[in-house]
C-alpha atoms as a PDB file:
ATOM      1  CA  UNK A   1      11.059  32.118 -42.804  1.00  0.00           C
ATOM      2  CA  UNK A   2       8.007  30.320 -41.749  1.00  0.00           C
ATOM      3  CA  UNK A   3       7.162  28.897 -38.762  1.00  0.00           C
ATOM      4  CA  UNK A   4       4.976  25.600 -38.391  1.00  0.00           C
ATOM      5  CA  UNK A   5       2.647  25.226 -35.008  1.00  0.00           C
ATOM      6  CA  UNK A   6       1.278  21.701 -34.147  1.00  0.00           C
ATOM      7  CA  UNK A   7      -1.636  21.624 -33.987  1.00  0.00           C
ATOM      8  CA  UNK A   8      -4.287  18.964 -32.829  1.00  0.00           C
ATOM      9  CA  UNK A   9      -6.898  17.674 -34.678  1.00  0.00           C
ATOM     10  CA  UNK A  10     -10.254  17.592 -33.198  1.00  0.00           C
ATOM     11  CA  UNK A  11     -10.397  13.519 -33.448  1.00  0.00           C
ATOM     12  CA  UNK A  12      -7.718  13.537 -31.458  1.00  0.00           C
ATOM     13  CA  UNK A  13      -9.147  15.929 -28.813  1.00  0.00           C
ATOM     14  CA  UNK A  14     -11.814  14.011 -28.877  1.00  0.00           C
ATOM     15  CA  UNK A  15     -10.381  11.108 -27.711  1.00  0.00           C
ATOM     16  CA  UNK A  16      -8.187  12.476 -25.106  1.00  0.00           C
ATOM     17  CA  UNK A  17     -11.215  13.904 -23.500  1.00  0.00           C
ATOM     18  CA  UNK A  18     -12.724  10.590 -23.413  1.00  0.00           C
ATOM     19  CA  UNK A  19     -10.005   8.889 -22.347  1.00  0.00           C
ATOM     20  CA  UNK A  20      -9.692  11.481 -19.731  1.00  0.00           C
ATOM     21  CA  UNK A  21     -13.488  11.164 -18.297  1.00  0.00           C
ATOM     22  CA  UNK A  22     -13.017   7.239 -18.503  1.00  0.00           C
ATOM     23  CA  UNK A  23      -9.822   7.327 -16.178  1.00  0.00           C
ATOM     24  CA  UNK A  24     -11.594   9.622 -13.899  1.00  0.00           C
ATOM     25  CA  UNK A  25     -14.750   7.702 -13.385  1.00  0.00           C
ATOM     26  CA  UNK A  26     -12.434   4.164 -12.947  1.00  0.00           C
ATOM     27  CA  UNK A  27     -10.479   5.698 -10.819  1.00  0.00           C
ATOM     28  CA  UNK A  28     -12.714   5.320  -7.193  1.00  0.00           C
ATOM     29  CA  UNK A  29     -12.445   1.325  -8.449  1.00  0.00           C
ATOM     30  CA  UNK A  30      -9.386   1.092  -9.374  1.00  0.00           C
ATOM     31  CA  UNK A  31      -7.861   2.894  -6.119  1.00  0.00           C
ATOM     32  CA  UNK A  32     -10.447   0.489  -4.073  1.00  0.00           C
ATOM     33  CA  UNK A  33      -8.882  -2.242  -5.802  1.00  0.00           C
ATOM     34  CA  UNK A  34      -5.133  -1.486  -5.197  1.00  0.00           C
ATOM     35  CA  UNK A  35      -6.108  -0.825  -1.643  1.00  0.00           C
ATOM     36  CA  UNK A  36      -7.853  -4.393  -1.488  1.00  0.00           C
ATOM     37  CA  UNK A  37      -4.992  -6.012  -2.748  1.00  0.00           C
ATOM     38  CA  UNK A  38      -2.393  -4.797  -0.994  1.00  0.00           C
ATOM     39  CA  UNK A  39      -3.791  -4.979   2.395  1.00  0.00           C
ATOM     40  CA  UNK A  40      -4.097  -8.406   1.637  1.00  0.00           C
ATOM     41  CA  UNK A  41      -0.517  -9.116   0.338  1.00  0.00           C
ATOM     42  CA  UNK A  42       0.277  -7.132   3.654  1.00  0.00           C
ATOM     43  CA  UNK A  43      -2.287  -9.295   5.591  1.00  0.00           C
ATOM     44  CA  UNK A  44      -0.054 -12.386   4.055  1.00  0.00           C
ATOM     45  CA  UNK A  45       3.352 -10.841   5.222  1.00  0.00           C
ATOM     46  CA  UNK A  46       2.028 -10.109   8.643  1.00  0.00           C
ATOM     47  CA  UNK A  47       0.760 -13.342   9.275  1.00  0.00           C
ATOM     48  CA  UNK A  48       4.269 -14.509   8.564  1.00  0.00           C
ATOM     49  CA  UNK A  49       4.937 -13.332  12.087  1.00  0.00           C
ATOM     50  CA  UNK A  50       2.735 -15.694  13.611  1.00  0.00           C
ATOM     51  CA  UNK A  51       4.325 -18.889  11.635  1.00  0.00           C
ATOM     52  CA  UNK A  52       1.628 -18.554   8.628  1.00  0.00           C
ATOM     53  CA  UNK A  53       3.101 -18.737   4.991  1.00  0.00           C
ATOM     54  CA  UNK A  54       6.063 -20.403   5.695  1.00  0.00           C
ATOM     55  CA  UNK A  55       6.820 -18.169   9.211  1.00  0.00           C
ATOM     56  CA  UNK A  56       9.742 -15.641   9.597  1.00  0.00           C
ATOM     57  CA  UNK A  57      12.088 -18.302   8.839  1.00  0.00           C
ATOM     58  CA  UNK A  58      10.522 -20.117   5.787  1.00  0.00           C
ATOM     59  CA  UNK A  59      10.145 -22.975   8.106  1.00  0.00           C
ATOM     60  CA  UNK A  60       7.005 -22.238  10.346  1.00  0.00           C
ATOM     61  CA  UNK A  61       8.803 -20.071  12.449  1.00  0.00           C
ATOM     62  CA  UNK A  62       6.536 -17.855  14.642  1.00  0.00           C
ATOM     63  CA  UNK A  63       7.767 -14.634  16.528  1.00  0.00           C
ATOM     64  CA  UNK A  64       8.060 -15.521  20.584  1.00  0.00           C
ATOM     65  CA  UNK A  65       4.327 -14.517  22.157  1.00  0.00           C
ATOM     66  CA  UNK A  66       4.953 -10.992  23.329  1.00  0.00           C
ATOM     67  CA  UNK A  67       7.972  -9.972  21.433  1.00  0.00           C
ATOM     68  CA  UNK A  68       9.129  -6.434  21.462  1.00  0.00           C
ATOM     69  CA  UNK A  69       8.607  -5.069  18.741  1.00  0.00           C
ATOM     70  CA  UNK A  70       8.489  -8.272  16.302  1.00  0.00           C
ATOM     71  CA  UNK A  71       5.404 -10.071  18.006  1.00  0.00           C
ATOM     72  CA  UNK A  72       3.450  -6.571  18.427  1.00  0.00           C
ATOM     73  CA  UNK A  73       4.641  -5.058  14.830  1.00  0.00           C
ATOM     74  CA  UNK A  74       2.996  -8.317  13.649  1.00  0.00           C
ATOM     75  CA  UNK A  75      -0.254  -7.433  15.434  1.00  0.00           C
ATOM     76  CA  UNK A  76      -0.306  -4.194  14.492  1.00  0.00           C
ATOM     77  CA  UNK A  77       0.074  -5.400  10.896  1.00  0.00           C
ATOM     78  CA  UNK A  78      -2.763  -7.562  10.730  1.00  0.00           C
ATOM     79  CA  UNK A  79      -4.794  -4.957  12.083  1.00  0.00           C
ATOM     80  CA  UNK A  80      -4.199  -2.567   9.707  1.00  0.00           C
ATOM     81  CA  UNK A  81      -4.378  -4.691   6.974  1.00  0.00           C
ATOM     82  CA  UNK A  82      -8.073  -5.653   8.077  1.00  0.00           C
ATOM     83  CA  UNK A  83      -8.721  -2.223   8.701  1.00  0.00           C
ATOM     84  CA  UNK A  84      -7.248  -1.077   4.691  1.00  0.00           C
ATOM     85  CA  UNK A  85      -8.771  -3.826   3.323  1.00  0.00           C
ATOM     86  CA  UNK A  86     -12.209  -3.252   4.861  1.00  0.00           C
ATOM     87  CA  UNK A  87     -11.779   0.851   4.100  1.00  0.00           C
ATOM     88  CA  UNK A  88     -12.379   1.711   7.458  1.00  0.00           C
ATOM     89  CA  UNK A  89     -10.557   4.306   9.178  1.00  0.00           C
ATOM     90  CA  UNK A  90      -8.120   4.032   5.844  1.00  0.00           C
ATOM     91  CA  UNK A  91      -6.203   6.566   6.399  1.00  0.00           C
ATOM     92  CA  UNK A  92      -5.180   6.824   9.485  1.00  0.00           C
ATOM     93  CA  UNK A  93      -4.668   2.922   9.246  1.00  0.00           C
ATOM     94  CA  UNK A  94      -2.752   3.542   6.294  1.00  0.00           C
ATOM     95  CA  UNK A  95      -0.096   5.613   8.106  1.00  0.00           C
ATOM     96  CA  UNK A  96       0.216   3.371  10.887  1.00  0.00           C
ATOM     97  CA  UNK A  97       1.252   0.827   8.340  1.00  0.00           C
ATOM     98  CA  UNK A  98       3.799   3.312   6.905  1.00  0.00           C
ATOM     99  CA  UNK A  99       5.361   4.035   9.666  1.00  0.00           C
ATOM    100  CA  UNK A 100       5.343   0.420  10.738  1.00  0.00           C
ATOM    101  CA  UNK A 101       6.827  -0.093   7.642  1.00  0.00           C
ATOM    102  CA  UNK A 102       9.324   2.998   7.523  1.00  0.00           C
ATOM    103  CA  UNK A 103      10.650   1.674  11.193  1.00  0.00           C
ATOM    104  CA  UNK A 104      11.234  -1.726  10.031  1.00  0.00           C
ATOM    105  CA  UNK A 105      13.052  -0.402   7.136  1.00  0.00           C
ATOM    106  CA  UNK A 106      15.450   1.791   9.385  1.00  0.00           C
ATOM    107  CA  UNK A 107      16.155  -0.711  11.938  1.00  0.00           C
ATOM    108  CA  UNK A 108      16.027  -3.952  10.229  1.00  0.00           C
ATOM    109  CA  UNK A 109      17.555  -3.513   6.672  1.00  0.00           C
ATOM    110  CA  UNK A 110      19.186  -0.233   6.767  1.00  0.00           C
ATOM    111  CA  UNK A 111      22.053  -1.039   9.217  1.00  0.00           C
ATOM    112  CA  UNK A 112      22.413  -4.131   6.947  1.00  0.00           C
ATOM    113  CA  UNK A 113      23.623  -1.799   3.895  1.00  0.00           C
ATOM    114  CA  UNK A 114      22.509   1.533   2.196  1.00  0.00           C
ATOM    115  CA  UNK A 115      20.572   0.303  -0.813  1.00  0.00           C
ATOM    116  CA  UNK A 116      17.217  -1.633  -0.270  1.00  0.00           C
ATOM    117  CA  UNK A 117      18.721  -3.846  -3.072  1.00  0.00           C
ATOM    118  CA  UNK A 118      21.482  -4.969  -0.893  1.00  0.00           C
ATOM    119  CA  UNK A 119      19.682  -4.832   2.690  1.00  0.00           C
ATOM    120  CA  UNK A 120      16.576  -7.207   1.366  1.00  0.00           C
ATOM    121  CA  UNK A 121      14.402  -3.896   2.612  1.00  0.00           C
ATOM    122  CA  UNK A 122      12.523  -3.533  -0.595  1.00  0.00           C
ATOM    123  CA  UNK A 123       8.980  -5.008   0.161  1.00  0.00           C
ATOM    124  CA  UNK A 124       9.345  -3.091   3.802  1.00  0.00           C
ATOM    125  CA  UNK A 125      10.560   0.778   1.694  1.00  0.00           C
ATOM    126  CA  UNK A 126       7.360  -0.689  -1.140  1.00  0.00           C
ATOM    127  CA  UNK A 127       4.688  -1.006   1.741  1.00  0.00           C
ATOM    128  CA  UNK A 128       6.016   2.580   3.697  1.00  0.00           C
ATOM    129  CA  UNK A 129       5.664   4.447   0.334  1.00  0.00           C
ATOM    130  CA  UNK A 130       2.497   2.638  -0.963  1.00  0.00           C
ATOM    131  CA  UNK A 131       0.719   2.842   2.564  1.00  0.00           C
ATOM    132  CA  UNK A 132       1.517   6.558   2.291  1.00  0.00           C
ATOM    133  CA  UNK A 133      -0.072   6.872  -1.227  1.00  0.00           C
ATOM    134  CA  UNK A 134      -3.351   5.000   0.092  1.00  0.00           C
ATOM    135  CA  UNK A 135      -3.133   7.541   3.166  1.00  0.00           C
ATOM    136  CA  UNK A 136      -3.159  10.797   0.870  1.00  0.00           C
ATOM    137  CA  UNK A 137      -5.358   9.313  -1.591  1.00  0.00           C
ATOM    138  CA  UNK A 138      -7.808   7.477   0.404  1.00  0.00           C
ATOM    139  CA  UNK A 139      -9.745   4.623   0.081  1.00  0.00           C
ATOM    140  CA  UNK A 140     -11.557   4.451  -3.405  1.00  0.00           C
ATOM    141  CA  UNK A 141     -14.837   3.540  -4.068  1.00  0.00           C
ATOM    142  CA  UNK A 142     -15.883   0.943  -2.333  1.00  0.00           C
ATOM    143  CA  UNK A 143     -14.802   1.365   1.698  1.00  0.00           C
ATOM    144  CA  UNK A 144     -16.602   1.054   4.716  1.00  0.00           C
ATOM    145  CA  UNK A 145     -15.204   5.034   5.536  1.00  0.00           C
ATOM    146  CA  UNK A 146     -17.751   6.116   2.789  1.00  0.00           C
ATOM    147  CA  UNK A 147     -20.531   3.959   3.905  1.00  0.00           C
ATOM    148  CA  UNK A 148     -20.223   5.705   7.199  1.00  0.00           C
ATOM    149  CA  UNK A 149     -20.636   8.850   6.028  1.00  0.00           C
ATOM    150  CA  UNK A 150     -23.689   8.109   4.162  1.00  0.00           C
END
């Protein structure tokens, strides 16, 4: 009985080594640009609390000047979101925004129902997990952190 072994051929080698070096030179750009756009979809949600984009309410609806925690999570948001988008201080700006994010989730939508589905707490469980990614990660290529350290 005789046994067959795949084997590769060296085109194909070939072109998963490329492939390989091309994702890992894009990859500084590409993480910049997922950080630059989701700080500013984040940006766009946190204005929300101040009445931008339709307000908390769809109607122009502002948080009360002051609020605990509503009013101050909004602040904290647009801060961090200035801070990610910019690169600067990324990652610990980054896990703020989780755990702004994580709290919201707990308080908010989980007493609401288990699932995010059910609770409306998807974008809030999206922005904890994707601020976390950005925080191990890091910025990218393009961030005001590296030009510091230049």
């Amino acid at each position: 009985m005789t046994t067959t072994t795949a084997t590769s051929h060296p085109a194909e080698t070939s072109v998963a080594k490329t492939a390989a070096r091309l994702a890992d030179r894009a990859r500084p750009a590409v993480l910049a640009l997922f950080r630059a756009v989701v700080s500013f979809l984040f940006l766009c949600h946190a204005l929300m609390g101040f009445g931008l984009f339709g307000g908390i309410d769809n109607a122009g609806g502002a948080l009360p000047l002051g609020q605990w925690p509503g009013w101050w999570a909004s602040v904290i948001e647009v801060v961090g979101a200035v801070l990610v988008f910019a690169g600067l201080c990324t990652r610990i700006s980054a896990i703020v925004l989780s755990g702004v994010m994580a709290y919201a989730y707990f308080t908010v939508h989980a007493p609401e129902g288990l699932l995010p589905l059910h609770n409306l707490g998807e974008p809030a469980a999206l922005y904890s997990w994707i601020f976390l990614v950005i925080a191990v990660v890091g910025p990218g290529a393009v961030s005001l952190d590296q030009q510091r350290r230049r």
